[in-house]
Protein backbone atom coordinates (compact mmCIF):
# COMPACT_ATOMS: atom_id res chain seq x y z
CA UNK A 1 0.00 0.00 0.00
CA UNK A 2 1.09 3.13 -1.29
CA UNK A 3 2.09 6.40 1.62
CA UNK A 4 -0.68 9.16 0.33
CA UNK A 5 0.34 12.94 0.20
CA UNK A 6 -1.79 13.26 3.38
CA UNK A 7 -0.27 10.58 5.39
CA UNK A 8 2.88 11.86 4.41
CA UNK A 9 2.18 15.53 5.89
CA UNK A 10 1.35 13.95 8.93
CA UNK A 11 4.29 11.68 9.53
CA UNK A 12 6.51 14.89 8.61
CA UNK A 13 4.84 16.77 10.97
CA UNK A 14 5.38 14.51 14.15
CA UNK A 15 9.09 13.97 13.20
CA UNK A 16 9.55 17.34 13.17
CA UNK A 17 7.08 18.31 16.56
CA UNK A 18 7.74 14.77 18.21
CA UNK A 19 9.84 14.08 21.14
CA UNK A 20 13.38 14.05 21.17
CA UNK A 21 13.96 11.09 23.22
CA UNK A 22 11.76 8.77 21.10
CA UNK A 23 13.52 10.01 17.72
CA UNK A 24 17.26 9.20 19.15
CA UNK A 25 15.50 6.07 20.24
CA UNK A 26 14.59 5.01 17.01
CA UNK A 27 18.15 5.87 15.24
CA UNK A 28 20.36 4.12 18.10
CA UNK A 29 18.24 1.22 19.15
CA UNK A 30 19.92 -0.80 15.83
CA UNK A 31 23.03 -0.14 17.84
CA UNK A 32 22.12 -1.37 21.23
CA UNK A 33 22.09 2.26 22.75
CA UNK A 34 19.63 3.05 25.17
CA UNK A 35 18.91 6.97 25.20
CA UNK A 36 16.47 6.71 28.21
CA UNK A 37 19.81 7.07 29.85
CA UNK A 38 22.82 9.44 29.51
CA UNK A 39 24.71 7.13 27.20
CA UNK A 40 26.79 8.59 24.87
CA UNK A 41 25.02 12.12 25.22
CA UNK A 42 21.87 11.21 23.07
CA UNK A 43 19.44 11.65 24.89
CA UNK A 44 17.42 14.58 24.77
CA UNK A 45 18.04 15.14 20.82
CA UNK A 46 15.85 14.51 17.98
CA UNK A 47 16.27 12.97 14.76
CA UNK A 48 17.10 15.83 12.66
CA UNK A 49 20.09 16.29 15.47
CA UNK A 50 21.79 13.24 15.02
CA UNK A 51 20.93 12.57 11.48
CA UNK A 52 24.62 14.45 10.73
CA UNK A 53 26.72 13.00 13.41
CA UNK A 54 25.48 9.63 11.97
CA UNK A 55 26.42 9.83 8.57
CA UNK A 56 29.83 11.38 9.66
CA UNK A 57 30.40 8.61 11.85
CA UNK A 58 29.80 5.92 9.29
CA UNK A 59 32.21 7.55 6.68
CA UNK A 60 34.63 7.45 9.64
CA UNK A 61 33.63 3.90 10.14
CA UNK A 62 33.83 2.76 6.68
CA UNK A 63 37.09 4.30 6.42
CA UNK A 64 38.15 2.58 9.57
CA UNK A 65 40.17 6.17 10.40
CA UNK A 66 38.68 7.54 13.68
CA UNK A 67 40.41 10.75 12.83
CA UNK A 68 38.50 11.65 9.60
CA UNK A 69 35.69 11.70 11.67
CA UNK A 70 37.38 14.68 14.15
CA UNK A 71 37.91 16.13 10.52
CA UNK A 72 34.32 16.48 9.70
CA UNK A 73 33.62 17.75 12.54
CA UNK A 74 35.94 20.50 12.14
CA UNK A 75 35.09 21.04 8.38
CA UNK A 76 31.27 21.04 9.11
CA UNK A 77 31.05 23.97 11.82
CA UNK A 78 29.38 27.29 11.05
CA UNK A 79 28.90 29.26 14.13
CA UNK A 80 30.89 32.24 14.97
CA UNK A 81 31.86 30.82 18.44
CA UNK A 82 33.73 27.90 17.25
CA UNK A 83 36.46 30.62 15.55
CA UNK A 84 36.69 32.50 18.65
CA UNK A 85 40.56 32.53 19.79
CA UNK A 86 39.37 30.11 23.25
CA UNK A 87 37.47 28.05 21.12
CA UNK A 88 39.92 27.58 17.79
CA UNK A 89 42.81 26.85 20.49
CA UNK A 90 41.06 24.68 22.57
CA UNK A 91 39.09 22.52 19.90
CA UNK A 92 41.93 22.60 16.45
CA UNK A 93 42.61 19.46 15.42
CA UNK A 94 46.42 19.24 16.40
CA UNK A 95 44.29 19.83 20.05
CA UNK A 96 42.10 16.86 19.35
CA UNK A 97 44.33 14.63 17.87
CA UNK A 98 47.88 15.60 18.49
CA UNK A 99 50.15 17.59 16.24
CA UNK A 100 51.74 14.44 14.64
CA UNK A 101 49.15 12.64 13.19
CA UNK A 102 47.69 13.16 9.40
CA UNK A 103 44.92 15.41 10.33
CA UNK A 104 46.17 16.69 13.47
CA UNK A 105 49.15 18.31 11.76
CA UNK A 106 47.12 20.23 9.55
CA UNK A 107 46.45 23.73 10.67
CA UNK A 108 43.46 25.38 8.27
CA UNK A 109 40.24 23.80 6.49
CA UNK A 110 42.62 24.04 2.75
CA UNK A 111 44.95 21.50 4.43
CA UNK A 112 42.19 19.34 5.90
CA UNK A 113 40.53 19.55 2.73
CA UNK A 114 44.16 17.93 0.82
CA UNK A 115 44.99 15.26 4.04
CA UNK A 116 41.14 13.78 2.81
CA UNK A 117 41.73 13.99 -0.80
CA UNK A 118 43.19 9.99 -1.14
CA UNK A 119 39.62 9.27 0.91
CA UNK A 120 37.43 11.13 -1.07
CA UNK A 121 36.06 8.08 -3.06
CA UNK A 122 33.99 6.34 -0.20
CA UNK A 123 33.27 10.21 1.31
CA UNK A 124 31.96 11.92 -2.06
CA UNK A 125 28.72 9.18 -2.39
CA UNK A 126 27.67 8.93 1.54
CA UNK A 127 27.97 12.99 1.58
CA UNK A 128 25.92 13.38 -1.34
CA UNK A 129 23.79 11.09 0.16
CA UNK A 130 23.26 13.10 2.94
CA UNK A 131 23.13 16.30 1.09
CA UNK A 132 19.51 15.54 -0.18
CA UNK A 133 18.59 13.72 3.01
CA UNK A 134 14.64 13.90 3.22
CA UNK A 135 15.31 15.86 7.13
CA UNK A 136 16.22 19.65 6.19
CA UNK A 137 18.33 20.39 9.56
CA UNK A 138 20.37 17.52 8.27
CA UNK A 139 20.26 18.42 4.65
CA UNK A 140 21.91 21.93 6.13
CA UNK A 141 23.97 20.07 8.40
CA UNK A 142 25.76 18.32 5.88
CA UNK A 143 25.88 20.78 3.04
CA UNK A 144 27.93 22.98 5.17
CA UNK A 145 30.31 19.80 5.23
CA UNK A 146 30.32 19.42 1.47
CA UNK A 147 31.48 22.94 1.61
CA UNK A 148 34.26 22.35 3.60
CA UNK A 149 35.54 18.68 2.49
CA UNK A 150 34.93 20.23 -1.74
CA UNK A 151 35.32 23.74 -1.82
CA UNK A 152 32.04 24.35 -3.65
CA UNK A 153 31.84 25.32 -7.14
CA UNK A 154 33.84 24.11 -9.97
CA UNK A 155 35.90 22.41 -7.13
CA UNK A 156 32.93 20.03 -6.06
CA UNK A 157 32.20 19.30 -9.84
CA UNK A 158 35.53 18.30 -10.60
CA UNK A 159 36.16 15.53 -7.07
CA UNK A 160 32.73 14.44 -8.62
CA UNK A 161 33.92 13.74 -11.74
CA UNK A 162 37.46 12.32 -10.54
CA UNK A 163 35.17 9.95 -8.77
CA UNK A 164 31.92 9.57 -10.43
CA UNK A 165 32.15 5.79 -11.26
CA UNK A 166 32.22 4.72 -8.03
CA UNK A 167 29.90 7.55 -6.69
CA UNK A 168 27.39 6.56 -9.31
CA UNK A 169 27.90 3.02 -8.21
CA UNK A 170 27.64 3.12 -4.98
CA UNK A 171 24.51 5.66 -4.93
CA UNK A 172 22.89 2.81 -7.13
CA UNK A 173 23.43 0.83 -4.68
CA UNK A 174 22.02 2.77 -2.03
CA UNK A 175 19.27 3.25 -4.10
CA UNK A 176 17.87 -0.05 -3.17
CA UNK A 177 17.85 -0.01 0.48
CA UNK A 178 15.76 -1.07 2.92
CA UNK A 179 15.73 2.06 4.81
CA UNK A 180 13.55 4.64 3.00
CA UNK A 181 15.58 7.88 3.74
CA UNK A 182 18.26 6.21 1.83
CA UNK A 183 16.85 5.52 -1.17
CA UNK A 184 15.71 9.40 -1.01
CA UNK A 185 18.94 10.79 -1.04
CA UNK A 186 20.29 8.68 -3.15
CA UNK A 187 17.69 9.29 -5.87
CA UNK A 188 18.30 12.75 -5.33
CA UNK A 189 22.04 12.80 -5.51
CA UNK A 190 21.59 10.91 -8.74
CA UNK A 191 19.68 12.89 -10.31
CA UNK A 192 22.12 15.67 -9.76
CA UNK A 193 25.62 13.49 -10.52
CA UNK A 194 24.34 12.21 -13.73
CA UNK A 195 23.53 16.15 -14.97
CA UNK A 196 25.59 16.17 -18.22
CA UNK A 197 27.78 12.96 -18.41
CA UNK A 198 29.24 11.71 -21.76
CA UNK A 199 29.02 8.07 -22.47
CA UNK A 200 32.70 8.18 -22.11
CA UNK A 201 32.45 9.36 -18.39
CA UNK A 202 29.90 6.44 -17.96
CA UNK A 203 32.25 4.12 -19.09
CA UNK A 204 32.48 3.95 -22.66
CA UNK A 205 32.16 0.74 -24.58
CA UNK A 206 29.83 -0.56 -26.78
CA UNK A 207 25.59 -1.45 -26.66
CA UNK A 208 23.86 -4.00 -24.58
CA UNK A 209 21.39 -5.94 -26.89
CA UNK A 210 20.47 -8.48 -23.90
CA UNK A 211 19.54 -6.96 -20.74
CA UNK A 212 20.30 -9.83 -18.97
CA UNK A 213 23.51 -8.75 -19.11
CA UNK A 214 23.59 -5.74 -16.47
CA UNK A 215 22.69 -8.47 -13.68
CA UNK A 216 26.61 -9.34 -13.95
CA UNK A 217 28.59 -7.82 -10.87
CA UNK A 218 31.99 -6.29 -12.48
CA UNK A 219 34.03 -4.34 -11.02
CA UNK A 220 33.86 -0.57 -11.10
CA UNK A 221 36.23 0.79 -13.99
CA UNK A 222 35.57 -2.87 -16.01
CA UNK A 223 31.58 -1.80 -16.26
CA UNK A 224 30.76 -0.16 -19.34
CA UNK A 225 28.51 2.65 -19.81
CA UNK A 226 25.46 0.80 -21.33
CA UNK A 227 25.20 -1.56 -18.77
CA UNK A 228 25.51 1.60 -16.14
CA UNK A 229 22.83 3.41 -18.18
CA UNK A 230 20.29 0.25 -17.72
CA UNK A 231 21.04 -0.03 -14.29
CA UNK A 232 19.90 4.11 -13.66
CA UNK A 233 16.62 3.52 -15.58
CA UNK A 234 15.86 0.41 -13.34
CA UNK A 235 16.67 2.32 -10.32
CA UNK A 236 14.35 5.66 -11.44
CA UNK A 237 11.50 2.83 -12.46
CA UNK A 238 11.34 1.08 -9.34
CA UNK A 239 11.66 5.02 -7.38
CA UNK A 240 8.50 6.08 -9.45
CA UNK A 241 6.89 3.01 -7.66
CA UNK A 242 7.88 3.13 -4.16
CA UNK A 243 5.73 3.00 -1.55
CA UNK A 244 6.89 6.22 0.01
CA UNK A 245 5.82 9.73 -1.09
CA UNK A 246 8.98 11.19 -0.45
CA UNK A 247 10.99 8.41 -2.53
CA UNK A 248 8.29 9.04 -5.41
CA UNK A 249 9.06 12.58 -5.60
CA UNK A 250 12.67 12.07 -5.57
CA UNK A 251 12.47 9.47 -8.09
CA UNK A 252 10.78 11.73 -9.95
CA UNK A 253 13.61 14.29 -10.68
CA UNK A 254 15.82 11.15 -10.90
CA UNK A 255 13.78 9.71 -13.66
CA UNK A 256 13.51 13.28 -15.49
CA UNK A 257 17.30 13.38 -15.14
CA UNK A 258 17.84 9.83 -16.51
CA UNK A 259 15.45 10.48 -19.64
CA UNK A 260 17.45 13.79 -20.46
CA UNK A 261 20.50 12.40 -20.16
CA UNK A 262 20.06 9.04 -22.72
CA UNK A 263 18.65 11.36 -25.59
CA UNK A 264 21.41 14.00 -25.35
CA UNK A 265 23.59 10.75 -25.21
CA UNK A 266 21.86 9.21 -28.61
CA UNK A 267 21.52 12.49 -30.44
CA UNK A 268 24.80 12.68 -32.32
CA UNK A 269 24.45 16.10 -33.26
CA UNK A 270 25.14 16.80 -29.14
CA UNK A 271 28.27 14.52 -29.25
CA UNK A 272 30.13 15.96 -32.40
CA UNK A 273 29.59 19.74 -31.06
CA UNK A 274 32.51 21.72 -30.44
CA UNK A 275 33.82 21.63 -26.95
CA UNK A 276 33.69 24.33 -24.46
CA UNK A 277 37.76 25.15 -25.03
CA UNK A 278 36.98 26.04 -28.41
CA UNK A 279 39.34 23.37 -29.68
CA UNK A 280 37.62 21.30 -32.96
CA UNK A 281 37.05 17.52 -32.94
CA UNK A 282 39.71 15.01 -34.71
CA UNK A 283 38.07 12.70 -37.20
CA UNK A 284 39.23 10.04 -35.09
CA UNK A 285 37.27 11.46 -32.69
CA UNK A 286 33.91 12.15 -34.48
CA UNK A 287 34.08 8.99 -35.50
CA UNK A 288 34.19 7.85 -31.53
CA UNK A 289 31.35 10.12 -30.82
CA UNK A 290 29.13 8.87 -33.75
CA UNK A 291 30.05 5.34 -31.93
CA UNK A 292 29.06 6.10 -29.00
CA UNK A 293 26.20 8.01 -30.26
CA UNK A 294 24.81 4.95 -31.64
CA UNK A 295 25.79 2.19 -29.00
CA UNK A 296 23.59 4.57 -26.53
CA UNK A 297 20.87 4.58 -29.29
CA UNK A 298 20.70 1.27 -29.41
CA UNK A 299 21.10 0.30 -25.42
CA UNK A 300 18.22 2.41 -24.43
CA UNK A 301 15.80 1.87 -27.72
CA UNK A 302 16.00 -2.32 -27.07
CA UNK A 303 15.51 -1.51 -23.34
CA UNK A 304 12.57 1.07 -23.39
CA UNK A 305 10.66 -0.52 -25.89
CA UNK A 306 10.90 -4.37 -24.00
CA UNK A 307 10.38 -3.06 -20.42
CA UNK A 308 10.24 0.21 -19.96
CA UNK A 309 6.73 0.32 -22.03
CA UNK A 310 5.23 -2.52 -19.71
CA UNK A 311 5.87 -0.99 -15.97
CA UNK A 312 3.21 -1.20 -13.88
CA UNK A 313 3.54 2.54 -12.44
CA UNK A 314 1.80 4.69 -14.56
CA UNK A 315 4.17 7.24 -14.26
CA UNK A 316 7.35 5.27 -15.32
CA UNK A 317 5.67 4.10 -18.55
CA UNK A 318 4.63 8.23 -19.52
CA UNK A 319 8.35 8.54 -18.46
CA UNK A 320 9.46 6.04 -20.97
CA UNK A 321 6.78 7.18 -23.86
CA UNK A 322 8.13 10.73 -23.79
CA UNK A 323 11.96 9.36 -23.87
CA UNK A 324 11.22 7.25 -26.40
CA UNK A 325 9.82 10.01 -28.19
CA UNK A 326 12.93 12.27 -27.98
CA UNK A 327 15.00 9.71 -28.68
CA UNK A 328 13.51 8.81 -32.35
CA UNK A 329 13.56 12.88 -32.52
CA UNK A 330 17.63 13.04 -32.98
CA UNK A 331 18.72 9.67 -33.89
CA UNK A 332 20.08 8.59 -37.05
CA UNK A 333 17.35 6.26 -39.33
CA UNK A 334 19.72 3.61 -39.33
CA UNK A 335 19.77 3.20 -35.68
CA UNK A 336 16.22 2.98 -35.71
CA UNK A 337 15.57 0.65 -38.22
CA UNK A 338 16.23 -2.72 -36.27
CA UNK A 339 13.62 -2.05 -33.94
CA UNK A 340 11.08 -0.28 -36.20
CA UNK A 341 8.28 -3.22 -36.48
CA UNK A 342 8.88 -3.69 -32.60
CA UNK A 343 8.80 0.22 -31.97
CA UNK A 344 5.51 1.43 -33.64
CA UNK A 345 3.98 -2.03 -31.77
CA UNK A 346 4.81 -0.80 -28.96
CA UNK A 347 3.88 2.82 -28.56
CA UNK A 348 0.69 1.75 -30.07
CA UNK A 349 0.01 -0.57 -27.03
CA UNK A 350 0.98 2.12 -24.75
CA UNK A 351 -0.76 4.83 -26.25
CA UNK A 352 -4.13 2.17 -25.71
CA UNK A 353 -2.89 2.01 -22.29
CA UNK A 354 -2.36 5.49 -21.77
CA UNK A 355 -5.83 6.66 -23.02
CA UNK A 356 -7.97 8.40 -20.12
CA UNK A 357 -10.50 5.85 -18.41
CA UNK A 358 -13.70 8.18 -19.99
CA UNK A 359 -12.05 7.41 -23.17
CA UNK A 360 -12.11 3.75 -22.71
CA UNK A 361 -15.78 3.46 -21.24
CA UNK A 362 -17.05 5.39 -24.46
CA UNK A 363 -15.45 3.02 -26.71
C-alpha cells in the first residue's frame, strides 16, 4: 500500500514536533544504545540532530580512520563561536588529535581539505547522500560539510567527476535499500551526478542488446557505460513506484534526469559539437562520438521498448513514452531501423494504455 500525500504531511509533521527522546531512540536502538539514559550524550536530541553526526560517523567507520571523523567535525562547523581565539585553540585538530598525526598536523580547512583527498572516493557518495537527506536540519547540516571537504563550485564538480564511477555506483546501490531515507537521497544525488555525463564518463564501450547482461557484478572501472545506463533507468522505475511519497518525488527528478541524459547521449548532433575550449574535434574522434552516439541509441531503444513500455507505475511508462519520443527525434534512421516493427507495436500498445479511463468506457 502506497504512503498518500496526506499521510505523508502527517508523519513529517510529528518527526519534526515529536519528542526528542523517542527520535534518538529510534536511530540508536539498531546499535544497542539506550537513550532513556545518559549514554553517549543522546538523549534529549531529535532525529534531525543526530541525522549528521550519523552519517559522519559511518564515513569514519567505513574508512576505519577515527580521525577523519574529528575532521568532519571540524570542516562542518558554522557558528561564529567555534572561531573564537578560546574556542579555535582549545578545539583545532592538532588539540584533538595531536600535532603528529595526518589530520592533526594540519592547521586550516585548505589542508584538511588535501589530508582527505586519497579518501574522497567512499566520502563523495555517503555525503551526497546526505546532502539531499529527506530531514532539512540535516540536509543543512551536511551541506555545510560538502562545503568544507569540496570547496564548492567548480571544485565540487571536478572531485565528482574524478570519482563519479564509483559515486554513481555506490549511490545505485544505495538506491535499493531497505531504509527509506536512503533511497531518497540517493535518488536525489543521482539525479544531480548524472547532470551532463558523456558516455565516455559512464564508461564507454559498446551497446547491450540483452539486458540480462547488467545483472553481472563487475568491477567498477571494467563496467561499461550501457550496462551503467540500464542499471539508472531500473533504479528511477522502481523510485516512481515506491511505496513512500517522499521516494516518489525524488524518483521523480531522478527519472527526469535519466530520460534527459540518454537522448542528449543518442543524439549525435550533441556529441560531435565543439567543446567548451573552443578546440575542434579530430576525425578520429567524431568517428568515436558517432560510436558512441549509436551504441547509446541502441542500449536504451531495445531496453525502453521491451520493459520500460510494460511498468506497472503509470508514471514510469509516460516517463518512458516521452523518452522514447525524444529519442527517435535526434537519432540517425539507421539506428532505428532494427527495432522499427517492434517500436511502432509498442507505442501503439501504450498509447491504448495510456488513453484516459472516460475514453475507454465510451469506446
Amino acid at each position: 500500500m502506497m504512503e498518500t500525500r496526506a499521510q505523508n504531511t502527517q508523519r513529517r509533521q510529528r518527526n519534526d514536533q515529536g519528542s526528542g527522546v523517542d527520535d534518538a531512540n529510534s536511530i540508536t536502538e539498531p546499535f544497542g544504545i539506550d537513550t532513556a539514559t545518559e549514554v553517549g550524550g543522546a538523549a534529549g536530541l531529535g532525529e534531525a540532530a543526530l541525522g549528521a553526526y550519523r552519517e559522519m560517523a559511518a564515513s569514519a567507520l567505513a574508512l576505519g580512520r577515527s580521525d577523519v571523523l574529528y575532521a568532519l567535525f571540524l570542516l562542518s562547523i558554522s557558528h561564529p563561536v567555534w572561531f573564537s581565539p578560546g574556542s579555535r585553540d582549545r578545539y583545532s585538530a592538532s588539540a584533538l588529535l595531536g600535532e603528529f598525526s595526518l589530520i592533526g598536523s594540519r592547521t586550516n580547512s585548505a589542508e584538511m581539505r588535501e589530508a582527505l583527498r586519497p579518501h574522497l572516493s567512499k566520502l563523495i557518495p555517503r555525503m551526497l547522500r546526505a546532502c539531499h537527506d529527506p530531514n532539512k536540519q540535516t540536509r543543512e547540516q551536511m551541506n555545510t560539510l560538502w562545503l568544507g571537504v569540496t570547496g564548492g563550485g567548480a571544485e565540487s564538480r571536478s572531485a565528482i567527476t574524478e570519482n563519479l564511477l564509483p559515486t554513481i555506483d555506490i549511490l545505485m546501490e544505495d538506491a535499493s535499500s531497505k531504509l527509506w531515507r536512503a533511497r531518497v537521497g540517493a535518488c536525489g544525488a543521482l539525479a544531480e551526478v548524472i547532470v551532463g555525463r558523456s558516455w565516455k564518463e559512464l564508461g564507454g564501450g559498446g551497446p547491450i542488446l540483452d539486458d540480462d547482461d547488467i545483472f553481472i557484478k563487475t568491477s567498477t572501472f571494467n563496467t561499461i557505460a550501457a550496462v551503467r545506463l540500464l542499471r539508472l533507468w531500473r533504479v528511477a522505475m522502481r523510485a516512481l513506484d515506491d511505496v513512500r511519497l517522499s521516494v516518489r518525488e525524488s524518483g521523480e527528478a531522478l527519472a527526469r534526469s535519466v530520460r534527459s541524459l540518454s537522448i542528449r547521449l543518442c543524439d549525435p548532433s550533441a556529441s560531435l559539437s565543439t567543446p567548451a575550449n573552443g578546440i575542434k574535434l579530430t576525425l578520429a574522434e567524431k568517428q568515436e562520438a558517432e560510436a558512441y552516439s549509436r551504441s547509446a541509441a541502441s542500449t536504451c531503444l531495445g531496453w525502453l521498448v521491451k520493459h520500460g513500455l510494460n511498468q506497472p507505475c503509470a508514471e514510469a511508462v509516460g516517463v518512458c513514452v516521452s523518452c522514447l519520443l525524444g529519442i527517435v527525434d535526434v537519432v540517425q534512421p539507421v539506428t532505428l531501423q532494427p527495432v522499427l516493427s517492434e517500436l511502432i507495436g509498442a507505442l501503439l500498445m501504450a498509447m491504448s494504455g495510456l488513453e484516459p479511463a472516460a475514453l475507454n468506457y465510451l469506446q
